[in-house]
N, C-alpha and C. Protein backbone atom coordinates (compact mmCIF):
# COMPACT_ATOMS: atom_id res chain seq x y z
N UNK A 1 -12.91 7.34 14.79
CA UNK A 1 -13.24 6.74 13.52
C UNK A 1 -13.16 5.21 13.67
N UNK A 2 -14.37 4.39 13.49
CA UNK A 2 -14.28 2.78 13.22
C UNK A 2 -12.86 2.47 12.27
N UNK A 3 -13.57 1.23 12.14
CA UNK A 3 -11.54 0.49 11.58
C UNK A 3 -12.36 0.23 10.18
N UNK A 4 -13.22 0.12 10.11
CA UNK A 4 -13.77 0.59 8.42
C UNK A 4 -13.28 1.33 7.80
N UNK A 5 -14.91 2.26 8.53
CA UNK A 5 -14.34 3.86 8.46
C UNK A 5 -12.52 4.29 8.24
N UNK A 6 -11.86 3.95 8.72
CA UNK A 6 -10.54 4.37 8.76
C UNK A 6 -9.77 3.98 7.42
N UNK A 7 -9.54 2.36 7.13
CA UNK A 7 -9.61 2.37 6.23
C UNK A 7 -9.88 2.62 4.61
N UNK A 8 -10.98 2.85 4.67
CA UNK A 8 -12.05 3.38 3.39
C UNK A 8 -11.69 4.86 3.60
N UNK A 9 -11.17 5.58 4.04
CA UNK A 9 -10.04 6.72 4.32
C UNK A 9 -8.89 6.49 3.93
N UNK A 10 -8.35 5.76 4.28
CA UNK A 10 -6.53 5.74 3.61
C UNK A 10 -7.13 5.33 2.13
N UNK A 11 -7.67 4.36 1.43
CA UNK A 11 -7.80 4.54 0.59
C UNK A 11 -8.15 5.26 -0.13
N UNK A 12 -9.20 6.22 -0.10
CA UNK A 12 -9.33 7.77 -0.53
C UNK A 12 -8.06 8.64 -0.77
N UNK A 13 -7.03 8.84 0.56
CA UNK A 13 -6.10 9.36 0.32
C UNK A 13 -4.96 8.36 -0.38
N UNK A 14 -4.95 7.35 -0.74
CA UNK A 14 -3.97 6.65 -1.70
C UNK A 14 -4.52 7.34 -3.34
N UNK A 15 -5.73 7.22 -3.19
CA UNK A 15 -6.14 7.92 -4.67
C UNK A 15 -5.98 9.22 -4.72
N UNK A 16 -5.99 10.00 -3.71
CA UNK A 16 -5.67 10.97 -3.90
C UNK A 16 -4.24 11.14 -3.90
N UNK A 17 -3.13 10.58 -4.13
CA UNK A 17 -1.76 10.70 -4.41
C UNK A 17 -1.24 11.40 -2.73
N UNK A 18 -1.80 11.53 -1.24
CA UNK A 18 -2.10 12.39 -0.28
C UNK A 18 -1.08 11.10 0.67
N UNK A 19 0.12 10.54 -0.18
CA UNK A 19 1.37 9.86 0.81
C UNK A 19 1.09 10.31 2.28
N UNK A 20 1.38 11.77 2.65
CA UNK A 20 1.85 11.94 3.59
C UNK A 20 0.51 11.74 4.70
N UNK A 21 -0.73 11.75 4.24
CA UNK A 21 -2.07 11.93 4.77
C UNK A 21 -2.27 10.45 5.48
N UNK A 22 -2.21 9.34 4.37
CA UNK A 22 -1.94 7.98 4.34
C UNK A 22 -1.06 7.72 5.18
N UNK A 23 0.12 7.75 5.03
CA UNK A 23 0.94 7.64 6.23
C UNK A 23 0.70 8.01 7.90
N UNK A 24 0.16 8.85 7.88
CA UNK A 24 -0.09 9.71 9.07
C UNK A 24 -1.51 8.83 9.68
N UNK A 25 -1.87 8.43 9.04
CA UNK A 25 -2.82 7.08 9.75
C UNK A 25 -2.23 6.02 10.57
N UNK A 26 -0.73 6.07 10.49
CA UNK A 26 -0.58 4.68 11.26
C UNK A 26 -0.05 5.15 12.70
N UNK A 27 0.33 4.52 13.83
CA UNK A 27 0.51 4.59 14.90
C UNK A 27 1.93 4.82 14.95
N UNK A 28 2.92 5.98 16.14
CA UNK A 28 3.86 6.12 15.93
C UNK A 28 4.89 5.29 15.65
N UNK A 29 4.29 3.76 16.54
CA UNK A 29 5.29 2.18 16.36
C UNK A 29 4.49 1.73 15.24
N UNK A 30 3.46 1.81 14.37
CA UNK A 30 2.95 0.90 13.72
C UNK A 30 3.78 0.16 12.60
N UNK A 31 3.48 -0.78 11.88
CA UNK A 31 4.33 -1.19 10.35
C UNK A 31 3.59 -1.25 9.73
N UNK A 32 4.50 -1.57 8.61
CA UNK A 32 3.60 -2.02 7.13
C UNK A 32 4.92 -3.61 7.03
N UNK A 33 3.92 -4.67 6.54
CA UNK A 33 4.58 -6.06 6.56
C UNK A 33 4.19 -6.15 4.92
N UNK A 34 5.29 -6.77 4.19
CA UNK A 34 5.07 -6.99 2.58
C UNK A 34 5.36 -8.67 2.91
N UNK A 35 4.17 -10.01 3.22
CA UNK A 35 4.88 -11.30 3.48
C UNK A 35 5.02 -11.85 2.40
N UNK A 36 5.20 -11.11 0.68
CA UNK A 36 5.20 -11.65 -0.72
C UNK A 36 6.27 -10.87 -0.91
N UNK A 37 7.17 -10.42 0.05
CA UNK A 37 8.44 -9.09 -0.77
C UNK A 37 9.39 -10.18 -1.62
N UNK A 38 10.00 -9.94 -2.80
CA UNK A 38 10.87 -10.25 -3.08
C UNK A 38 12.04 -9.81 -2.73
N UNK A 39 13.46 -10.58 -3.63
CA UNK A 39 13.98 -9.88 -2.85
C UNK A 39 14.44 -8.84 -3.17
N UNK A 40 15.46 -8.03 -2.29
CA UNK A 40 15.34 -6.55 -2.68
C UNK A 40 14.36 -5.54 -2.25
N UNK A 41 13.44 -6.08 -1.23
CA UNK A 41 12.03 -5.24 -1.21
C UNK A 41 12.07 -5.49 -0.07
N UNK A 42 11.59 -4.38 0.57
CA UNK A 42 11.44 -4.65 2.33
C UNK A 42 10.50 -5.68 2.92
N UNK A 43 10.75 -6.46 3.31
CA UNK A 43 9.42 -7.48 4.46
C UNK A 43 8.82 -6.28 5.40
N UNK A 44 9.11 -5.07 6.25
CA UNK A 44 8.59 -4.82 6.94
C UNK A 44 9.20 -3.42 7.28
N UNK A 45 8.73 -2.66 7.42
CA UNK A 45 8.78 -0.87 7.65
C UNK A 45 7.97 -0.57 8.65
N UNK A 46 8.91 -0.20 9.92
CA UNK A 46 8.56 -0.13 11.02
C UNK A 46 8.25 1.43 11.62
N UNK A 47 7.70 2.18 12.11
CA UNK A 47 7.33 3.69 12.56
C UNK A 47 6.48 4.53 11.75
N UNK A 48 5.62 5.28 12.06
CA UNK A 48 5.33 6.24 11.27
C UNK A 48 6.44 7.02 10.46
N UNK A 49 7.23 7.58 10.57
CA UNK A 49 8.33 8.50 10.14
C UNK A 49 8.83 7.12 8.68
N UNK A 50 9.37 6.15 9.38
CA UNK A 50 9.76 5.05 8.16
C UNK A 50 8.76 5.23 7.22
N UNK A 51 7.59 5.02 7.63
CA UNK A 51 6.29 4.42 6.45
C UNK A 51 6.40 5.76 5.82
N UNK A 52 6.43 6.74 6.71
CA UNK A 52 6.42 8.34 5.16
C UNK A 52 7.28 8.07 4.22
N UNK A 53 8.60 8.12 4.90
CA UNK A 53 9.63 8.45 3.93
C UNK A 53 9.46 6.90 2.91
N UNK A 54 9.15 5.80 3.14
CA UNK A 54 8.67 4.77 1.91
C UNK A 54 8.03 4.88 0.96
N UNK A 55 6.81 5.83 1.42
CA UNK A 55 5.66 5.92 0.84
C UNK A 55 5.93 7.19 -0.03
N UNK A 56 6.53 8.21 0.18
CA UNK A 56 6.98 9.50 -0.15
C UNK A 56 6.85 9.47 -1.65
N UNK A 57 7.80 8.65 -2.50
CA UNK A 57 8.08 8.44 -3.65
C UNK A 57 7.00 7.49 -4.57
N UNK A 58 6.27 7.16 -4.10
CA UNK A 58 5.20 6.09 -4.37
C UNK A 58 4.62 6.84 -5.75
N UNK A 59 3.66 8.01 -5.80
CA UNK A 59 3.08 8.77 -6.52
C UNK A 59 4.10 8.64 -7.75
N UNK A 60 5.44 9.11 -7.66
CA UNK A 60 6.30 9.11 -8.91
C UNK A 60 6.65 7.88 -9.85
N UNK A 61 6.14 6.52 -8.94
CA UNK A 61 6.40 5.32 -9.75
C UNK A 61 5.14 5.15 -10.52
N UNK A 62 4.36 4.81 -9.61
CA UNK A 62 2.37 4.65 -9.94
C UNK A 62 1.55 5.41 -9.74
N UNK A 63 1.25 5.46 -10.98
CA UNK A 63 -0.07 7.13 -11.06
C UNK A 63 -1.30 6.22 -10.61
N UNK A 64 -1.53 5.46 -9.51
CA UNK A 64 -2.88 4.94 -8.89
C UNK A 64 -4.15 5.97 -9.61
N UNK A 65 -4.81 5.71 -11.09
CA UNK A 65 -5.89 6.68 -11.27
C UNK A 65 -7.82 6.04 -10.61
N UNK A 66 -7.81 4.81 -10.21
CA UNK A 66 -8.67 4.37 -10.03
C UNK A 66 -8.77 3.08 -8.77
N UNK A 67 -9.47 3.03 -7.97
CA UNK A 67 -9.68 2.00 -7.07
C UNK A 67 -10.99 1.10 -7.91
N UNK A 68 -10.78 0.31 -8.64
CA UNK A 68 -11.51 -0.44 -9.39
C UNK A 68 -12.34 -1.32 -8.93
N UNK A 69 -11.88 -2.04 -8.06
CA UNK A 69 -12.45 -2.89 -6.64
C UNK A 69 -12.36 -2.93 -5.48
N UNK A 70 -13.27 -2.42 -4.67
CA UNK A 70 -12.96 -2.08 -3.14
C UNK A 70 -13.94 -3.33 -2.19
N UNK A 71 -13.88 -3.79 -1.47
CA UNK A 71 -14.54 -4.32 -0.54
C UNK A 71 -13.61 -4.57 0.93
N UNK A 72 -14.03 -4.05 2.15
CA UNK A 72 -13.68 -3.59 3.43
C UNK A 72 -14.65 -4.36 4.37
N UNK A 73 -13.56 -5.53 4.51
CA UNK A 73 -14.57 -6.56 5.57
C UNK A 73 -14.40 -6.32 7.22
N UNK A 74 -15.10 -6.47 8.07
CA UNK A 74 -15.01 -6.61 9.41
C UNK A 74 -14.58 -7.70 9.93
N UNK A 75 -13.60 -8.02 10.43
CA UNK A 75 -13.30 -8.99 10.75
C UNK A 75 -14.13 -9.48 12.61
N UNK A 76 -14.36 -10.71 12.70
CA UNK A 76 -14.50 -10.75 13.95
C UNK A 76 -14.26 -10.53 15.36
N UNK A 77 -12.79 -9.93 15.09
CA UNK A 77 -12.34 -9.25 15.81
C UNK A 77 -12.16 -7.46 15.41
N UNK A 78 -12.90 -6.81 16.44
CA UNK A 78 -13.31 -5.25 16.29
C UNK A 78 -12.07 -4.81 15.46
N UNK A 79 -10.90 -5.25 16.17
CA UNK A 79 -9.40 -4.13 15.23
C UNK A 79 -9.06 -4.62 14.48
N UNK A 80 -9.57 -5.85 13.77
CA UNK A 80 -8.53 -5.82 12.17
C UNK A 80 -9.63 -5.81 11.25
N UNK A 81 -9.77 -5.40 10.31
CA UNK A 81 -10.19 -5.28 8.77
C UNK A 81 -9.44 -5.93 7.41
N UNK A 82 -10.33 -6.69 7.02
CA UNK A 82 -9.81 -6.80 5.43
C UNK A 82 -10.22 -5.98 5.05
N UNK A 83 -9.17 -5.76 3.61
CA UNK A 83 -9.28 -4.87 2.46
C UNK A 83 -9.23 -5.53 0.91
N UNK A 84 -9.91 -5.89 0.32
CA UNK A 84 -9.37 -6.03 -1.14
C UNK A 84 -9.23 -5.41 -1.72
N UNK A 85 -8.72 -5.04 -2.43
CA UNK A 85 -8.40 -4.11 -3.35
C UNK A 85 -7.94 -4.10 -4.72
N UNK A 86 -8.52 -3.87 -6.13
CA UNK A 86 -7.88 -3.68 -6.94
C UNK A 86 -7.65 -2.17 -7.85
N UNK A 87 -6.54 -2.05 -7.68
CA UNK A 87 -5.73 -0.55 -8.36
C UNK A 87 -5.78 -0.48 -9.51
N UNK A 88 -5.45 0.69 -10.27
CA UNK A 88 -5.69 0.29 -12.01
C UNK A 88 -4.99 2.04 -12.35
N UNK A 89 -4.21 1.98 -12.70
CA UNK A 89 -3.58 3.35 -13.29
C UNK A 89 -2.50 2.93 -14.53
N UNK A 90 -1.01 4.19 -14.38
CA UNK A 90 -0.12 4.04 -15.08
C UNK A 90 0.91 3.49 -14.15
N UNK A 91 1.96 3.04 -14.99
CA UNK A 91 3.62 3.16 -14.55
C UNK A 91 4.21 4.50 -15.04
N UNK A 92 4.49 4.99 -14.30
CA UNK A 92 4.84 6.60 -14.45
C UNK A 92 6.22 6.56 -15.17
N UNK A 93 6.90 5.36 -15.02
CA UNK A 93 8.45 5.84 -16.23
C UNK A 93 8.08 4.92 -17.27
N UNK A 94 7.02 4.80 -17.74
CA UNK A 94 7.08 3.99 -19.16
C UNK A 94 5.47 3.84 -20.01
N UNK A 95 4.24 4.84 -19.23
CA UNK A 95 3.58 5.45 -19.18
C UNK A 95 2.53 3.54 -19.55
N UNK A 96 3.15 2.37 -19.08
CA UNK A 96 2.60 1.37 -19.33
C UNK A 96 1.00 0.92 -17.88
N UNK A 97 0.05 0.69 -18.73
CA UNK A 97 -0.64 0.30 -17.78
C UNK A 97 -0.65 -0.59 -16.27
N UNK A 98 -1.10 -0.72 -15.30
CA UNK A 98 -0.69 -0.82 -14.32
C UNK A 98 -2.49 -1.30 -13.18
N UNK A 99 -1.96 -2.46 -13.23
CA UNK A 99 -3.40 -3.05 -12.44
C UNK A 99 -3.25 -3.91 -11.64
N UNK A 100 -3.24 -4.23 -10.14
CA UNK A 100 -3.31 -5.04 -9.01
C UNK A 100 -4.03 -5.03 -8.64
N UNK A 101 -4.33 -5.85 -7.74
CA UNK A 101 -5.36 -7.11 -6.38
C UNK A 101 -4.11 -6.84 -5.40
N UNK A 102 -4.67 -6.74 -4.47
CA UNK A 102 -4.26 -6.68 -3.15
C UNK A 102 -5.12 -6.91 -2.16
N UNK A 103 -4.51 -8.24 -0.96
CA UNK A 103 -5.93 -8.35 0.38
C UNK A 103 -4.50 -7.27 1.24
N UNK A 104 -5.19 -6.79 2.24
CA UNK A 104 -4.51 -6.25 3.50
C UNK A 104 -5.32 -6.68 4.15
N UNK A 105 -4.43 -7.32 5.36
CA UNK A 105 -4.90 -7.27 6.59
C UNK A 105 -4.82 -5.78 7.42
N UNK A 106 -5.73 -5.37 7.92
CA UNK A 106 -5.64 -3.93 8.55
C UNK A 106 -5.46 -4.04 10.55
N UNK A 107 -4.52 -4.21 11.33
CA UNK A 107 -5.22 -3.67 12.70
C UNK A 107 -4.85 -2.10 13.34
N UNK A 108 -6.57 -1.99 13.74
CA UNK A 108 -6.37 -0.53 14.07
C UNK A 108 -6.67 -0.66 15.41
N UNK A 109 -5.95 0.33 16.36
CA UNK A 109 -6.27 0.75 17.50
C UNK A 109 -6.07 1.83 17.57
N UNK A 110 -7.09 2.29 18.82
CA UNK A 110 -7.04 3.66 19.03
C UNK A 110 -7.20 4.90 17.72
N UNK A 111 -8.22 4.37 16.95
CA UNK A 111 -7.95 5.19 15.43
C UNK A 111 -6.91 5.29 14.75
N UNK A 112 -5.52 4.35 14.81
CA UNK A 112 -4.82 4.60 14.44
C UNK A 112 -4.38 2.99 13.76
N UNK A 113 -3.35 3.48 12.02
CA UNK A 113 -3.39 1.47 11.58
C UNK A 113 -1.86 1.14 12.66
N UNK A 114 -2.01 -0.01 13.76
CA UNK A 114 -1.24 -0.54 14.51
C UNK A 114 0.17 -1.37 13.02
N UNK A 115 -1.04 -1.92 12.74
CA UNK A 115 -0.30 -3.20 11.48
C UNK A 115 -1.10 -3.41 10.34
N UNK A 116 -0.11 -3.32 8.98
CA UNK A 116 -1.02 -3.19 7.61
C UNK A 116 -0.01 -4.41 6.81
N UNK A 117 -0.68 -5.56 6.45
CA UNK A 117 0.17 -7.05 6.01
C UNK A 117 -0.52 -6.64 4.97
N UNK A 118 0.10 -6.17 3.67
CA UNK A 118 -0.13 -5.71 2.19
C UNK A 118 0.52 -7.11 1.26
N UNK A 119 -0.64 -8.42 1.39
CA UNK A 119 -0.65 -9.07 0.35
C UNK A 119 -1.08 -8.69 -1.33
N UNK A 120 0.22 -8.77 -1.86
CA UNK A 120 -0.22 -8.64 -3.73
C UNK A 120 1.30 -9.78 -4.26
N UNK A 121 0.82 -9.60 -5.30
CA UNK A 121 1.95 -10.75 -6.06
C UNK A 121 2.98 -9.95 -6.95
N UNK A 122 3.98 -9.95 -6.25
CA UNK A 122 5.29 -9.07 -6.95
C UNK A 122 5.82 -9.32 -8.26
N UNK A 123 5.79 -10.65 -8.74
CA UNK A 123 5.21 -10.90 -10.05
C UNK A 123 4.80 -10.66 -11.36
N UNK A 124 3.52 -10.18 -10.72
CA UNK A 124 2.46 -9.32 -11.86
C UNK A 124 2.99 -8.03 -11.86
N UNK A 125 3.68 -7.37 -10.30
CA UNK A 125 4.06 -5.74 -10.49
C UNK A 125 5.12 -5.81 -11.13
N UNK A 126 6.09 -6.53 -11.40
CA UNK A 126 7.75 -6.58 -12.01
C UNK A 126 7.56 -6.75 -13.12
N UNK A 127 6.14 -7.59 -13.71
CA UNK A 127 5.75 -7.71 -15.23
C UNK A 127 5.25 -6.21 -15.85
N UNK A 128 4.00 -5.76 -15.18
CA UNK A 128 3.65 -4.41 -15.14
C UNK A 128 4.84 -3.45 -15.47
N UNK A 129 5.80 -3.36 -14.65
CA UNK A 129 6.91 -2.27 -14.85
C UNK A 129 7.97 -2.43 -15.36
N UNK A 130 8.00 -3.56 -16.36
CA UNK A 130 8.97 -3.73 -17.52
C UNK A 130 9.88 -4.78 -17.30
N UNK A 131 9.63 -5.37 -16.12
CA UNK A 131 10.75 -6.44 -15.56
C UNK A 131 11.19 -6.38 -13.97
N UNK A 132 11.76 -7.67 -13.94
CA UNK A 132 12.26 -7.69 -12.71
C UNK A 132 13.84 -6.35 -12.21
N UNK A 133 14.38 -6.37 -13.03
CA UNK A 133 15.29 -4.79 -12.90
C UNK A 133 14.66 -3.45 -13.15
N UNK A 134 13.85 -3.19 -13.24
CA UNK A 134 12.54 -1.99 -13.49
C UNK A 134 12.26 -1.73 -12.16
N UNK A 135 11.74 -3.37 -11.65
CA UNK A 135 10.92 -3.11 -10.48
C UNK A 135 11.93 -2.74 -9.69
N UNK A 136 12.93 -3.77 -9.25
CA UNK A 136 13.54 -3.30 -8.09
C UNK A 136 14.21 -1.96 -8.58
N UNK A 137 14.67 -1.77 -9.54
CA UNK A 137 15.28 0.02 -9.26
C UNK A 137 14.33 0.77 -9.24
N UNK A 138 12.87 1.06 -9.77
CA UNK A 138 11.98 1.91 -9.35
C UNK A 138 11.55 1.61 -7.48
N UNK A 139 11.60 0.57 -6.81
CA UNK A 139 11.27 0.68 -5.33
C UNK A 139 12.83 0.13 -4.26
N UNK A 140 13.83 0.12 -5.20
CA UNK A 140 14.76 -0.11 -4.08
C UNK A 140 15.18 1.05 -3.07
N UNK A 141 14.82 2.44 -3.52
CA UNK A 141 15.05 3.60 -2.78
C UNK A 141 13.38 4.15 -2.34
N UNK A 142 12.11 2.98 -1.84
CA UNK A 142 11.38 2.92 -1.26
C UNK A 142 10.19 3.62 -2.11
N UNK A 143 9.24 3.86 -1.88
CA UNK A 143 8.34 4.33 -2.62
C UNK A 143 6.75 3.60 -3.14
N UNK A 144 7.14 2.31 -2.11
CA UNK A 144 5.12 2.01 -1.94
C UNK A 144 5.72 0.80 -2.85
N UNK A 145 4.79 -0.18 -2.66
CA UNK A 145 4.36 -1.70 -3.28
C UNK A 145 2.45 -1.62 -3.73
């Protein structure tokens, strides 16, 4: 599978609530890098096995019902991909609307994501989910940005 292609796949399975599917895309060493984490929030989740169990709980915070804006650039170099992205669902404990922008940087090798740098503004999500104590107790026991 191209590094498009691959991409424009995990996102499918992010809408499809399919954590464990999503996860299983990355490489056994791969990460996920958050370089906007606040604090309290991981900078960086290292292994496949880590990124599941992060991602695991994700579905129960944010009902992701729509990928509203997608565009999946090629970068000049074959293995990394941009992603923009904007999300648009609920907050699942307060049934409040819920809408981000996100760029990722994507590199894939070997069909698999090596490294996923998930720029969004923590910000707008801590406003979204009722506050800055909302946010971090809905993702301090992991569960997706």
């Amino acid at each position: 599978m191209e590094s498009v292609e691959l991409v424009e796949h995990a996102l499918g399975l992010l809408l499809a609530k399919d954590m464990r599917g999503f996860a299983r895309l990355w490489a056994q060493d791969g990460v996920i890098e958050f370089p906007f984490a606040p604090p309290g929030y991981p900078e960086r989740v290292e292994g496949r096995a880590a990124i599941e169990e992060y991602l695991r709980g994700y579905p129960g915070i944010l009902d992701v019902r729509e990928i509203a804006e997608q565009a999946v650039h090629q970068s000049v170099d074959p293995e990394v991909v941009i992603a923009e992205i904007e999300t648009a669902g609920l907050v699942v404990a307060t049934g409040r609307p819920y809408r981000m922008r996100y760029i990722a940087v994507i590199t894939v090798r070997d069909g698999e994501i090596w490294r996923y740098r998930d720029y969004w503004n923590p910000l707008a999500a801590a406003e979204a989910m009722g506050g800055v104590q909302a946010f971090t107790k809905a993702f301090a026991g992991g569960g997706g940005g």
